[in-house]
C-alpha atoms as a PDB file:
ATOM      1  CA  UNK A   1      90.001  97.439  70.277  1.00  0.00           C
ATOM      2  CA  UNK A   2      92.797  95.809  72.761  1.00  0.00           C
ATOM      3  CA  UNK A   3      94.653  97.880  74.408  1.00  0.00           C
ATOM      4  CA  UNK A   4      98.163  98.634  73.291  1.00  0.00           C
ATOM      5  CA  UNK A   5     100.811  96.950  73.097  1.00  0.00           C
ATOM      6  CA  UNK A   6     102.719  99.871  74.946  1.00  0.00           C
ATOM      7  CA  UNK A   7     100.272  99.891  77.922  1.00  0.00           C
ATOM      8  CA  UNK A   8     100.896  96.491  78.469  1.00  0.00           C
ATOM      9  CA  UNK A   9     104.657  97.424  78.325  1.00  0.00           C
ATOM     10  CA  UNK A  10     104.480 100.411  80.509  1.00  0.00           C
ATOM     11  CA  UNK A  11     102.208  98.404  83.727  1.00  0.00           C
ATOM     12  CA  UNK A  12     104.860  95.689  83.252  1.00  0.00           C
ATOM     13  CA  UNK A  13     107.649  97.951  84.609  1.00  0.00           C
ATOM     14  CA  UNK A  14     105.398  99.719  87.089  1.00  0.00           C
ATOM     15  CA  UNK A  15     104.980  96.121  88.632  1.00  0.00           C
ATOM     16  CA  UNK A  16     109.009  95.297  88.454  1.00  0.00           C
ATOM     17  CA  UNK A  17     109.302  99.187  90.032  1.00  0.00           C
ATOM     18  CA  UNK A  18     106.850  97.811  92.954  1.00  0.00           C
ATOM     19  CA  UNK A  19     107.831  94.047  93.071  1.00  0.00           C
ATOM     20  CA  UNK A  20     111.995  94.833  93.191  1.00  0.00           C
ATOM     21  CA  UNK A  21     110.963  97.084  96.794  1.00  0.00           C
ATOM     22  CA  UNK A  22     109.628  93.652  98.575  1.00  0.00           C
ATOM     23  CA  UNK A  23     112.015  90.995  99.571  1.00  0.00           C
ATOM     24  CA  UNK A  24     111.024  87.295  98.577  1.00  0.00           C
ATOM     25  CA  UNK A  25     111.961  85.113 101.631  1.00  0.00           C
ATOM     26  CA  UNK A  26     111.268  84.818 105.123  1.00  0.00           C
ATOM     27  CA  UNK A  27     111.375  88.375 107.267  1.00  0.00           C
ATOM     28  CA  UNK A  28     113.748  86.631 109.881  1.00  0.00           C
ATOM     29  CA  UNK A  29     116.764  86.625 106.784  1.00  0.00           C
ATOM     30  CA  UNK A  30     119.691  88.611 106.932  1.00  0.00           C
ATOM     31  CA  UNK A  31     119.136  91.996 105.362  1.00  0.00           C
ATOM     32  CA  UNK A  32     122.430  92.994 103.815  1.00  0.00           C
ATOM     33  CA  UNK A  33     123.503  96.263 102.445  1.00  0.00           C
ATOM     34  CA  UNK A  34     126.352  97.884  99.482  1.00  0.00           C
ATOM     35  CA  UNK A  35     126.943 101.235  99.036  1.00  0.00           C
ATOM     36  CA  UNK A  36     129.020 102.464  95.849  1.00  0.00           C
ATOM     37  CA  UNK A  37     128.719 105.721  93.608  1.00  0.00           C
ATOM     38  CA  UNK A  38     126.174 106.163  91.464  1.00  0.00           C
ATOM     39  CA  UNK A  39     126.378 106.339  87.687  1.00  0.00           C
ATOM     40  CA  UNK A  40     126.814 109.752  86.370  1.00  0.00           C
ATOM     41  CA  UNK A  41     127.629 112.568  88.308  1.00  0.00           C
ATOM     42  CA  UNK A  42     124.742 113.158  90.170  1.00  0.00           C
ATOM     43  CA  UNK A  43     126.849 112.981  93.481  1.00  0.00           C
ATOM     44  CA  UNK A  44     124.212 110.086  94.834  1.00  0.00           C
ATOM     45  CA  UNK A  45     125.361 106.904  96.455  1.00  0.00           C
ATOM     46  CA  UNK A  46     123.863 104.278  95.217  1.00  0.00           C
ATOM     47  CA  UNK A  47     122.444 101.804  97.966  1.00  0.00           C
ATOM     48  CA  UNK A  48     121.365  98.257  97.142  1.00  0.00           C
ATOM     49  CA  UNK A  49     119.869  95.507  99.609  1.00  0.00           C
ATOM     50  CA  UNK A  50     119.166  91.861  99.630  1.00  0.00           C
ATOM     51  CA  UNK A  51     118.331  89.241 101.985  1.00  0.00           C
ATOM     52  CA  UNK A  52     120.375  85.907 102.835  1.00  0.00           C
ATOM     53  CA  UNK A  53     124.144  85.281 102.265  1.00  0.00           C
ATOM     54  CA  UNK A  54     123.993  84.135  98.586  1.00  0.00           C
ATOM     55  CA  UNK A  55     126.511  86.092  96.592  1.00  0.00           C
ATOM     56  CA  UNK A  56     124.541  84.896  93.410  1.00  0.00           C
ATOM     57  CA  UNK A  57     121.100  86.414  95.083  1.00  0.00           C
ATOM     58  CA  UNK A  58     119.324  88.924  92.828  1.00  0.00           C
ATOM     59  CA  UNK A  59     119.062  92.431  94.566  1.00  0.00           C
ATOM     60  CA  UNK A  60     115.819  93.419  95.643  1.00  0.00           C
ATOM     61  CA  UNK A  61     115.809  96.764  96.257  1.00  0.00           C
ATOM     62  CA  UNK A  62     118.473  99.183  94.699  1.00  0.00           C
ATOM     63  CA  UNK A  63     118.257 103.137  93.979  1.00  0.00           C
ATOM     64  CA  UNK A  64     120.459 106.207  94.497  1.00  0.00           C
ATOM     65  CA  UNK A  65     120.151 108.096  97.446  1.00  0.00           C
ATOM     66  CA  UNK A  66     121.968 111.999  98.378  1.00  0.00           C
ATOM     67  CA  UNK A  67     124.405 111.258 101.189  1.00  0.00           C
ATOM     68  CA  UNK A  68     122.293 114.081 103.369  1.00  0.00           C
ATOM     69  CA  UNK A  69     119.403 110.937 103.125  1.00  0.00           C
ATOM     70  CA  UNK A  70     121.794 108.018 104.642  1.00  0.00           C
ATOM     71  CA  UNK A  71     121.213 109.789 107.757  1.00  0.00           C
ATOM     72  CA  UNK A  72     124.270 109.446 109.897  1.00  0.00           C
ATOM     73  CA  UNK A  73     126.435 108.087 106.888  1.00  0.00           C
ATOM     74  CA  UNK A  74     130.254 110.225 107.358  1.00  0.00           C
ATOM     75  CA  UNK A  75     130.949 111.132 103.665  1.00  0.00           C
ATOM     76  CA  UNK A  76     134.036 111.927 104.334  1.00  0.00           C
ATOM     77  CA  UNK A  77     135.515 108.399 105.854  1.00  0.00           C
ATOM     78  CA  UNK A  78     132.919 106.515 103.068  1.00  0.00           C
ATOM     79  CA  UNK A  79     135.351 108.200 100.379  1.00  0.00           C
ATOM     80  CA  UNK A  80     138.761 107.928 102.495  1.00  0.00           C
ATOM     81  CA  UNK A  81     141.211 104.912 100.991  1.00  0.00           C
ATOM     82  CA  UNK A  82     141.104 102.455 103.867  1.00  0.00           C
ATOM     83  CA  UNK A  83     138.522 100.438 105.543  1.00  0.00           C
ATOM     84  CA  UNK A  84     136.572 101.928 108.846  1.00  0.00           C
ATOM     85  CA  UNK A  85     133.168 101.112 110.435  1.00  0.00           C
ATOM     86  CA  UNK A  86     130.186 103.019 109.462  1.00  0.00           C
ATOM     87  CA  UNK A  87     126.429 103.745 110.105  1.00  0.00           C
ATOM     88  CA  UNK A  88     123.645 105.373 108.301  1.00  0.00           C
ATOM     89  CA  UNK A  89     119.643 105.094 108.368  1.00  0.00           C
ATOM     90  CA  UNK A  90     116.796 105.611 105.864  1.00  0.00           C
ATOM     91  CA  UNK A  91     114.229 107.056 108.233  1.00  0.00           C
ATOM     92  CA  UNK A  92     110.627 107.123 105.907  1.00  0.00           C
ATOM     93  CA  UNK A  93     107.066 107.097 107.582  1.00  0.00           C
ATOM     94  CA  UNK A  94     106.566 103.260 107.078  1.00  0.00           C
ATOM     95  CA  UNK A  95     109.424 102.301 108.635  1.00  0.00           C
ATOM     96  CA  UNK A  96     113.217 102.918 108.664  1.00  0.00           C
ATOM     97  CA  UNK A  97     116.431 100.830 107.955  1.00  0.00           C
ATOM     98  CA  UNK A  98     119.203 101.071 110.667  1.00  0.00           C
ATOM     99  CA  UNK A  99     122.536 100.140 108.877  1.00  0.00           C
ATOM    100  CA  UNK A 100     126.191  98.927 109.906  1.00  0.00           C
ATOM    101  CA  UNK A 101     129.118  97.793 108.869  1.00  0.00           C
ATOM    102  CA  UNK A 102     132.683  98.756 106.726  1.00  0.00           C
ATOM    103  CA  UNK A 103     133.186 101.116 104.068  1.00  0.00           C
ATOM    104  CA  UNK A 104     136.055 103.403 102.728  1.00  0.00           C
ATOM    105  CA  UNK A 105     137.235 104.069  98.892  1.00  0.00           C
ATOM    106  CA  UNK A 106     133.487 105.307  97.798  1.00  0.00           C
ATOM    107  CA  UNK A 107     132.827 101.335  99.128  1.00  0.00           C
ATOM    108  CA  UNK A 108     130.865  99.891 101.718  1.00  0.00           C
ATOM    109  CA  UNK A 109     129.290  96.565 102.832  1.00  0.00           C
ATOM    110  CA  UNK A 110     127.046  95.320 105.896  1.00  0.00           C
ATOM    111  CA  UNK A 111     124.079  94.531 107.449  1.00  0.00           C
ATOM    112  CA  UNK A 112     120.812  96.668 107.924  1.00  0.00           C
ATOM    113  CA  UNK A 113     117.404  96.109 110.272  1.00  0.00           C
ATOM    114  CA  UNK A 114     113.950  97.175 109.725  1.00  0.00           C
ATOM    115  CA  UNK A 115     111.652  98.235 111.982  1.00  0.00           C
ATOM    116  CA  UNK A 116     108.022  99.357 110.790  1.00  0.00           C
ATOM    117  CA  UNK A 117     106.415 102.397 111.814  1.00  0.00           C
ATOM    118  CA  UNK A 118     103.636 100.868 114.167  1.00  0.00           C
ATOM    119  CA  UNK A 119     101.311 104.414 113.686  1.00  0.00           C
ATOM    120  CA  UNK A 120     102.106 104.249 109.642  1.00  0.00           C
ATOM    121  CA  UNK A 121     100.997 100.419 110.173  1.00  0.00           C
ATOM    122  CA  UNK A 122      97.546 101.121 112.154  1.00  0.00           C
ATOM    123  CA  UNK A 123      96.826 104.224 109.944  1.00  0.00           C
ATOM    124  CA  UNK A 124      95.990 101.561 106.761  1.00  0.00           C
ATOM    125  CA  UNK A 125      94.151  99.433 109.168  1.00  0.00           C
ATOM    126  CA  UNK A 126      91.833 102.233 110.116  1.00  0.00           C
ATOM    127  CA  UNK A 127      91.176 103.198 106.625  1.00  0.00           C
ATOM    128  CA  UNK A 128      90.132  99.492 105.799  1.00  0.00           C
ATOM    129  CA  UNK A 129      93.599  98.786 103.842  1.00  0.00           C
ATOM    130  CA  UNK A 130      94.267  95.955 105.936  1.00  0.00           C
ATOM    131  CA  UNK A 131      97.492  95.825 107.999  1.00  0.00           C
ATOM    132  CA  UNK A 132     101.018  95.504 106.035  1.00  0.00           C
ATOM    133  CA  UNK A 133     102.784  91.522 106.270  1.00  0.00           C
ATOM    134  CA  UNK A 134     106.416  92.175 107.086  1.00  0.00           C
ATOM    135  CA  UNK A 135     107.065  92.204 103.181  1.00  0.00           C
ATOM    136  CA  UNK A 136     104.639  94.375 102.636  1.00  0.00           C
ATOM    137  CA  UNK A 137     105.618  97.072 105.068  1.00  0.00           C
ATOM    138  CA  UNK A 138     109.401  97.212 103.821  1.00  0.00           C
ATOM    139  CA  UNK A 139     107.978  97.713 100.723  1.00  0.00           C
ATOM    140  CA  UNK A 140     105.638 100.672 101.734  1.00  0.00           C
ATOM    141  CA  UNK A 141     109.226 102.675 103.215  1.00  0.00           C
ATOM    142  CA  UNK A 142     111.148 101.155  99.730  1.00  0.00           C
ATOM    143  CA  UNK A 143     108.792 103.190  97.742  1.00  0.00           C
ATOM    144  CA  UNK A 144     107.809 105.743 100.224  1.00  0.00           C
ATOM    145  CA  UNK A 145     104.494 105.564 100.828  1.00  0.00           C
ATOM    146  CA  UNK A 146     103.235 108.763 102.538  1.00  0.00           C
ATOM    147  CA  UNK A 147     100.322 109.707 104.465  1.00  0.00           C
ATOM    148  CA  UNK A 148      99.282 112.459 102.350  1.00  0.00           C
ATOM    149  CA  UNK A 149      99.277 110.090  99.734  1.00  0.00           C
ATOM    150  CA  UNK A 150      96.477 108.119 101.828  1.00  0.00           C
ATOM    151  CA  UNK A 151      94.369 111.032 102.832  1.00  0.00           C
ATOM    152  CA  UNK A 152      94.480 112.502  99.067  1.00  0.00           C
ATOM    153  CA  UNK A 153      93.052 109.287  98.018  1.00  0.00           C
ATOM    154  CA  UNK A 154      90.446 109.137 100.835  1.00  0.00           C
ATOM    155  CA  UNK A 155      89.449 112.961 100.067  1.00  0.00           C
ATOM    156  CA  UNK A 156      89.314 112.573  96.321  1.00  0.00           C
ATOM    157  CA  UNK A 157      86.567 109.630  97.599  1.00  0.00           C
ATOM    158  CA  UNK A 158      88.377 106.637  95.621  1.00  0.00           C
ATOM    159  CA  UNK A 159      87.579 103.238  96.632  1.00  0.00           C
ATOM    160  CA  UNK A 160      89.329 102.373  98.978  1.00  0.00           C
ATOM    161  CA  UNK A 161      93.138 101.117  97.718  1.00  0.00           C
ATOM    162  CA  UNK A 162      94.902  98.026  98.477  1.00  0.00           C
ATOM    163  CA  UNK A 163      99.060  98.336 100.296  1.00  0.00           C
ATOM    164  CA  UNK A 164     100.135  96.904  96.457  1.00  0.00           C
ATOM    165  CA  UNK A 165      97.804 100.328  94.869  1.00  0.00           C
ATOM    166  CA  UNK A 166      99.719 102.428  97.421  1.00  0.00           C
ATOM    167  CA  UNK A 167     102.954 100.767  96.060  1.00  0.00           C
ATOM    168  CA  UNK A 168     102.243 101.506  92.507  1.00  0.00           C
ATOM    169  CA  UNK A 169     101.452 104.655  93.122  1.00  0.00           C
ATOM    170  CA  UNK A 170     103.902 106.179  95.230  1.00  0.00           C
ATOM    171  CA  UNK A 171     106.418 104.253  92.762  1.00  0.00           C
ATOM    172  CA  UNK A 172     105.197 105.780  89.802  1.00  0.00           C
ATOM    173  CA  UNK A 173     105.133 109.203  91.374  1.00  0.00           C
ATOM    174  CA  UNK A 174     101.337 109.445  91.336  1.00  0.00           C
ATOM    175  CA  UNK A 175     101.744 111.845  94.551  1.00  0.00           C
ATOM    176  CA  UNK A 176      99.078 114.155  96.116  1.00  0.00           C
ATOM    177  CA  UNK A 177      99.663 116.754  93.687  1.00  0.00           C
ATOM    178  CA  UNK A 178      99.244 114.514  90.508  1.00  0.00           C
ATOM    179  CA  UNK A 179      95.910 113.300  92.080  1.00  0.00           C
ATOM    180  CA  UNK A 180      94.745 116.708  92.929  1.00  0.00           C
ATOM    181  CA  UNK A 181      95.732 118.535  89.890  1.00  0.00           C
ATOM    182  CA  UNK A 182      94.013 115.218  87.806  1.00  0.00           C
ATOM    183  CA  UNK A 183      91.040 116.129  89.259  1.00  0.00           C
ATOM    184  CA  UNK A 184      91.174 119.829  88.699  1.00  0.00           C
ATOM    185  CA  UNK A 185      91.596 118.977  84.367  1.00  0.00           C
ATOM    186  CA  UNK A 186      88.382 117.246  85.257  1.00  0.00           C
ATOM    187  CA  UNK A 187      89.652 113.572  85.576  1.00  0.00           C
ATOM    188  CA  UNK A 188      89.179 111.415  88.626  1.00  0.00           C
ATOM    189  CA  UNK A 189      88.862 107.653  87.007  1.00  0.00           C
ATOM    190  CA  UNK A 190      86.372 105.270  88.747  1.00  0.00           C
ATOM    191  CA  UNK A 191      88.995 103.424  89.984  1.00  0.00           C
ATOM    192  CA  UNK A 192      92.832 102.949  91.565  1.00  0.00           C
ATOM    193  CA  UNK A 193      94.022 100.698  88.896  1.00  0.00           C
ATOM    194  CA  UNK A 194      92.518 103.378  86.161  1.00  0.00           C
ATOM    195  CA  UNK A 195      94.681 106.119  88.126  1.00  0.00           C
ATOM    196  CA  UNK A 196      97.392 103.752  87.955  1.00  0.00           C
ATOM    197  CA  UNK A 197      97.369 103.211  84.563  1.00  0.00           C
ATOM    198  CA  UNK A 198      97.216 107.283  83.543  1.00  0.00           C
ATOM    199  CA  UNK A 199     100.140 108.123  85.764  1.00  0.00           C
ATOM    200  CA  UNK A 200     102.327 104.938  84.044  1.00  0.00           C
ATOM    201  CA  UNK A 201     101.301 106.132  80.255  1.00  0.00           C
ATOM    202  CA  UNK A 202     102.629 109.946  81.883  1.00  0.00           C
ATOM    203  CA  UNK A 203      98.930 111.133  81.338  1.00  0.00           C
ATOM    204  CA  UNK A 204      98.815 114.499  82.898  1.00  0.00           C
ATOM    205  CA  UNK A 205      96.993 117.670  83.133  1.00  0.00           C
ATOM    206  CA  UNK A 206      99.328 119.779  80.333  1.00  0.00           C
ATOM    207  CA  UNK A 207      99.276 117.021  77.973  1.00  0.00           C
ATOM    208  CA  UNK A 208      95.391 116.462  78.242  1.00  0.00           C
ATOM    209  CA  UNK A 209      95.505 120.627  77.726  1.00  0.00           C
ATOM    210  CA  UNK A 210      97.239 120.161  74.418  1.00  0.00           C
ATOM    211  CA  UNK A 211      94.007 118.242  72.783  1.00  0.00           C
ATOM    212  CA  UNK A 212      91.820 121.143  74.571  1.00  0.00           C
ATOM    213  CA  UNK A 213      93.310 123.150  72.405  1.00  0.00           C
ATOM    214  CA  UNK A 214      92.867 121.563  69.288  1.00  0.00           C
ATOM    215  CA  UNK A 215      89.313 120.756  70.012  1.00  0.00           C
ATOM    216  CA  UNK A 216      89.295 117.732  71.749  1.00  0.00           C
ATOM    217  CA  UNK A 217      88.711 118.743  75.376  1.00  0.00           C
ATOM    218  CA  UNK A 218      86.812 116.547  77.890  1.00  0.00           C
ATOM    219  CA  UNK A 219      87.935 112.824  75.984  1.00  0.00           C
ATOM    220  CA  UNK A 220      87.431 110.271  77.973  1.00  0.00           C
ATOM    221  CA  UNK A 221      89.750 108.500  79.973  1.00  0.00           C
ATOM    222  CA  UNK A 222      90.078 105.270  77.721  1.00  0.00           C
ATOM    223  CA  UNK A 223      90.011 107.848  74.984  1.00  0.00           C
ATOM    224  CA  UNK A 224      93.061 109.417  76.631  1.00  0.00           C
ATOM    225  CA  UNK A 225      94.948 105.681  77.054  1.00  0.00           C
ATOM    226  CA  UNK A 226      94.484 104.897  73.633  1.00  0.00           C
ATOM    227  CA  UNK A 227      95.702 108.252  72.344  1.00  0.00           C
ATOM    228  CA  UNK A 228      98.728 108.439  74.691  1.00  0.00           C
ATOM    229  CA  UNK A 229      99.704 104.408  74.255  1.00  0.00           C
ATOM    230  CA  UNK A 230     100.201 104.957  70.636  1.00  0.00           C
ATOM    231  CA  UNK A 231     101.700 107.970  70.583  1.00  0.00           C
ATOM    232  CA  UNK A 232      98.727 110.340  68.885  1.00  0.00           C
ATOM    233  CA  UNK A 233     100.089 114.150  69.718  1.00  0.00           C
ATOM    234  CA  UNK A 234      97.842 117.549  68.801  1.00  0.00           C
ATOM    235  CA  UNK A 235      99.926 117.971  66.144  1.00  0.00           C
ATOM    236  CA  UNK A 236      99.097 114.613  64.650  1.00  0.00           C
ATOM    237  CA  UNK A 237      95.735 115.734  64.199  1.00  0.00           C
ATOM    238  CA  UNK A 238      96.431 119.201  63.427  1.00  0.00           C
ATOM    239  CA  UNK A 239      97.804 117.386  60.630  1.00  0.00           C
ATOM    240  CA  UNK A 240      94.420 115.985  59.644  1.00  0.00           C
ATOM    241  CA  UNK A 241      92.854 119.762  60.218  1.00  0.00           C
ATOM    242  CA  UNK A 242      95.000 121.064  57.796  1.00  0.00           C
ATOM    243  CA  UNK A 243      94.088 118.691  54.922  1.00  0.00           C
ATOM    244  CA  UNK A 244      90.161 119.097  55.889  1.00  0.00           C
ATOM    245  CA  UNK A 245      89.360 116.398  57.874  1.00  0.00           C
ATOM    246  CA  UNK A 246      88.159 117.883  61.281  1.00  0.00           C
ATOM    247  CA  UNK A 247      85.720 116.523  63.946  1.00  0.00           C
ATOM    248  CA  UNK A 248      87.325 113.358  63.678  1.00  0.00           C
ATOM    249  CA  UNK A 249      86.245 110.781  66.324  1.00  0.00           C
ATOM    250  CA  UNK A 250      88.738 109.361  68.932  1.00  0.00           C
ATOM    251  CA  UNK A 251      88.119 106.440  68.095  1.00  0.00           C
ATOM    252  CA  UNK A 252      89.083 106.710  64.321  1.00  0.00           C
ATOM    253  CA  UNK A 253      92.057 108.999  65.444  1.00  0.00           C
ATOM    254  CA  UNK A 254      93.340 105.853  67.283  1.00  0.00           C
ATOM    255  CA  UNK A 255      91.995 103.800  64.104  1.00  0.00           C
ATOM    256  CA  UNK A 256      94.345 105.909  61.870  1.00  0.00           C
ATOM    257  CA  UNK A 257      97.128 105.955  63.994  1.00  0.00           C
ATOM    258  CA  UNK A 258      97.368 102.073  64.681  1.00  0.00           C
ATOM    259  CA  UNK A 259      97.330 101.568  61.043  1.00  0.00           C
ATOM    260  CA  UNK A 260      99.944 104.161  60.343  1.00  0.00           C
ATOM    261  CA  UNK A 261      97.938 106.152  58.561  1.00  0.00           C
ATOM    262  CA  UNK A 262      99.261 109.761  58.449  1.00  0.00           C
ATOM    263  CA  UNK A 263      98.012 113.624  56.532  1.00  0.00           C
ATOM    264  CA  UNK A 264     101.073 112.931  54.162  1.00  0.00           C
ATOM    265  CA  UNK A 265      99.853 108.977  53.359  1.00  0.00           C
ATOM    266  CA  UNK A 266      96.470 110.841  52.765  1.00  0.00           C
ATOM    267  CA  UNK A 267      98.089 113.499  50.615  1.00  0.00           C
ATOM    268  CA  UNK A 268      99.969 110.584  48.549  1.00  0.00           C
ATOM    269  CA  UNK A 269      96.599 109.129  47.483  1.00  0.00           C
ATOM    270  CA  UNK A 270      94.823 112.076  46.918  1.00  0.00           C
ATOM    271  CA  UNK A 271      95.444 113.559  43.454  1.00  0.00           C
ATOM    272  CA  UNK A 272      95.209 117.225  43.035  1.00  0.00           C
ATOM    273  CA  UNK A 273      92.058 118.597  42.744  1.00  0.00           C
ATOM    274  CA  UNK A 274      89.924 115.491  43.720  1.00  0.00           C
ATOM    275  CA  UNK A 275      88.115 115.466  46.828  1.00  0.00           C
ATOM    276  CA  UNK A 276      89.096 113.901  50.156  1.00  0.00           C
ATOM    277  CA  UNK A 277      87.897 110.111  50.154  1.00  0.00           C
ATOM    278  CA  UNK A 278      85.831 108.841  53.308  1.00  0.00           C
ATOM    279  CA  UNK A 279      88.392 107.775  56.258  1.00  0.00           C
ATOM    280  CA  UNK A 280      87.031 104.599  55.861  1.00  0.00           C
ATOM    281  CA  UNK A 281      88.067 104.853  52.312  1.00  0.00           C
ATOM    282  CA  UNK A 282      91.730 105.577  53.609  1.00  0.00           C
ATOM    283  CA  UNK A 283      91.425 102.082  55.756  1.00  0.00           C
ATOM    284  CA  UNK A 284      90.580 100.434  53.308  1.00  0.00           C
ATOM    285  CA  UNK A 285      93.273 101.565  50.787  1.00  0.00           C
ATOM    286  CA  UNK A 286      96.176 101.310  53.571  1.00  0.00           C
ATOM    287  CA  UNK A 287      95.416  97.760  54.348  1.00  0.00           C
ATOM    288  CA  UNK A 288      94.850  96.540  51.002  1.00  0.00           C
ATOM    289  CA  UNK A 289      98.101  98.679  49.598  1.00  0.00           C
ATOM    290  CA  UNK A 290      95.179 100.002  46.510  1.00  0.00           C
ATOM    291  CA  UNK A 291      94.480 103.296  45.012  1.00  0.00           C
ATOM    292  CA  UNK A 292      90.849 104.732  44.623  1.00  0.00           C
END
């Protein structure tokens, strides 16, 4: 079976979460910054950078950030009427951003520099990552890239990770404690990419639980892509339970469940007092639209 069609959907926007943190262009390009509120009221500013002078150029990194994190940033002057100079950095251990320029009326507009962390940059090279390119490295800070995140990966004995796998990680939130407490529900995939992929589908210790406790403990990890891509939930099969069909294979769980086939399509085919067809039976009559 292919994978899902929601899989596919859900790595496509963990690479636009990783690509959007590295700049396309040359590393010599003007870095520019705005700073303006952020939607909601969530009291963030939201801070968005791009390179070169182009009005019409796409940002390439934007997210909200609490004033306390634009370190040196005056709130008070940023939200003054008026227009006054202002600085603020994003210190991170890749790198940091060392910003200046004009702001006042929640507004503000300049020019930033980055400077990599040299330690955070010889720390991958002695784990065999390789060293960051200049791209790379603003992209490790964009996304935040930690050293715990490296050692957790080391420690749980993974092969070793390329500086994009670090990216997709640490931008999907697939931190220290996701890895650990993955490998505590007894799941440590053979590989980054499979780690990537659980953490993007939200694949996580309490919803692996929830099957446990139905009787489906210990499915393995393409088991648990297929089940979370389409959507199957406990209570779907619970469903099936109830109606008599029990020890039902993942693989025809994910069978039913692409085909739409539900406990109350079963029920609508099944007259009273007749006995349960074979699933395959229930394939057969939901792609062909027939009645036994």
């Amino acid at each position: 079976m292919n994978r899902p069609l929601a899989f596919i959907c859900a790595l496509f926007l963990t690479s636009l979460s990783v690509s959007s943190a590295c700049f396309a262009g040359s590393p010599t390009d003007t870095l520019r910054f705005t700073l303006e509120p952020a939607r909601g009221s969530s009291g963030k500013i939201q801070a968005t950078f791009h390179r070169g002078t182009d009005p019409r150029n796409v940002s390439n990194w934007s997210t909200g950030f609490m004033p306390s994190d634009l370190i040196g940033l005056e709130v008070s002057p940023f939200h003054a009427p008026g227009s006054r100079p202002l600085r603020f950095a994003i210190v991170r251990e890749a790198g940091r951003l060392d910003c200046a320029g004009t702001g006042g009326g929640s507004r503000a507009s300049g020019t930033c520099r980055f400077t990599a962390d040299a330690g955070f940059a010889g720390l991958l090279a002695s784990r065999g990552i390789g060293r960051p390119t200049a791209e790379q490295a603003f992209g490790l800070m964009a996304v935040n890239v930690r050293r715990e995140l490296i050692e957790t990966v080391a420690a749980a004995r993974y092969p070793t990770p390329s500086i994009d796998d670090l990216m997709a990680l640490s931008a999907l939130g697939a931190n220290a404690a996701y890895i650990a407490a993955m490998s505590r529900a007894g799941y440590r995939p053979q590989s980054i990419q499979k780690l990537i992929e659980f953490k993007a589908l939200g694949i996580t210790p309490e919803w692996i639980a929830g099957f446990a406790r139905v009787g489906y403990a210990n499915v393995p990890g393409d088991g648990l892509v297929q089940m979370r891509a389409l959507g199957i939930t406990p209570e779907f099969i619970m469903g099936f339970q109830r109606i008599g069909y029990t020890n039902l294979p993942v693989s025809k769980l994910v069978e039913l469940k692409a085909l739409g086939i539900t406990p109350e399509f079963v029920q609508s085919v099944v007259r009273a007092g007749e006995p349960l067809p074979p699933v395959n039976r229930l394939v057969g009559l939901k792609r062909y639209g027939s009645r036994r």
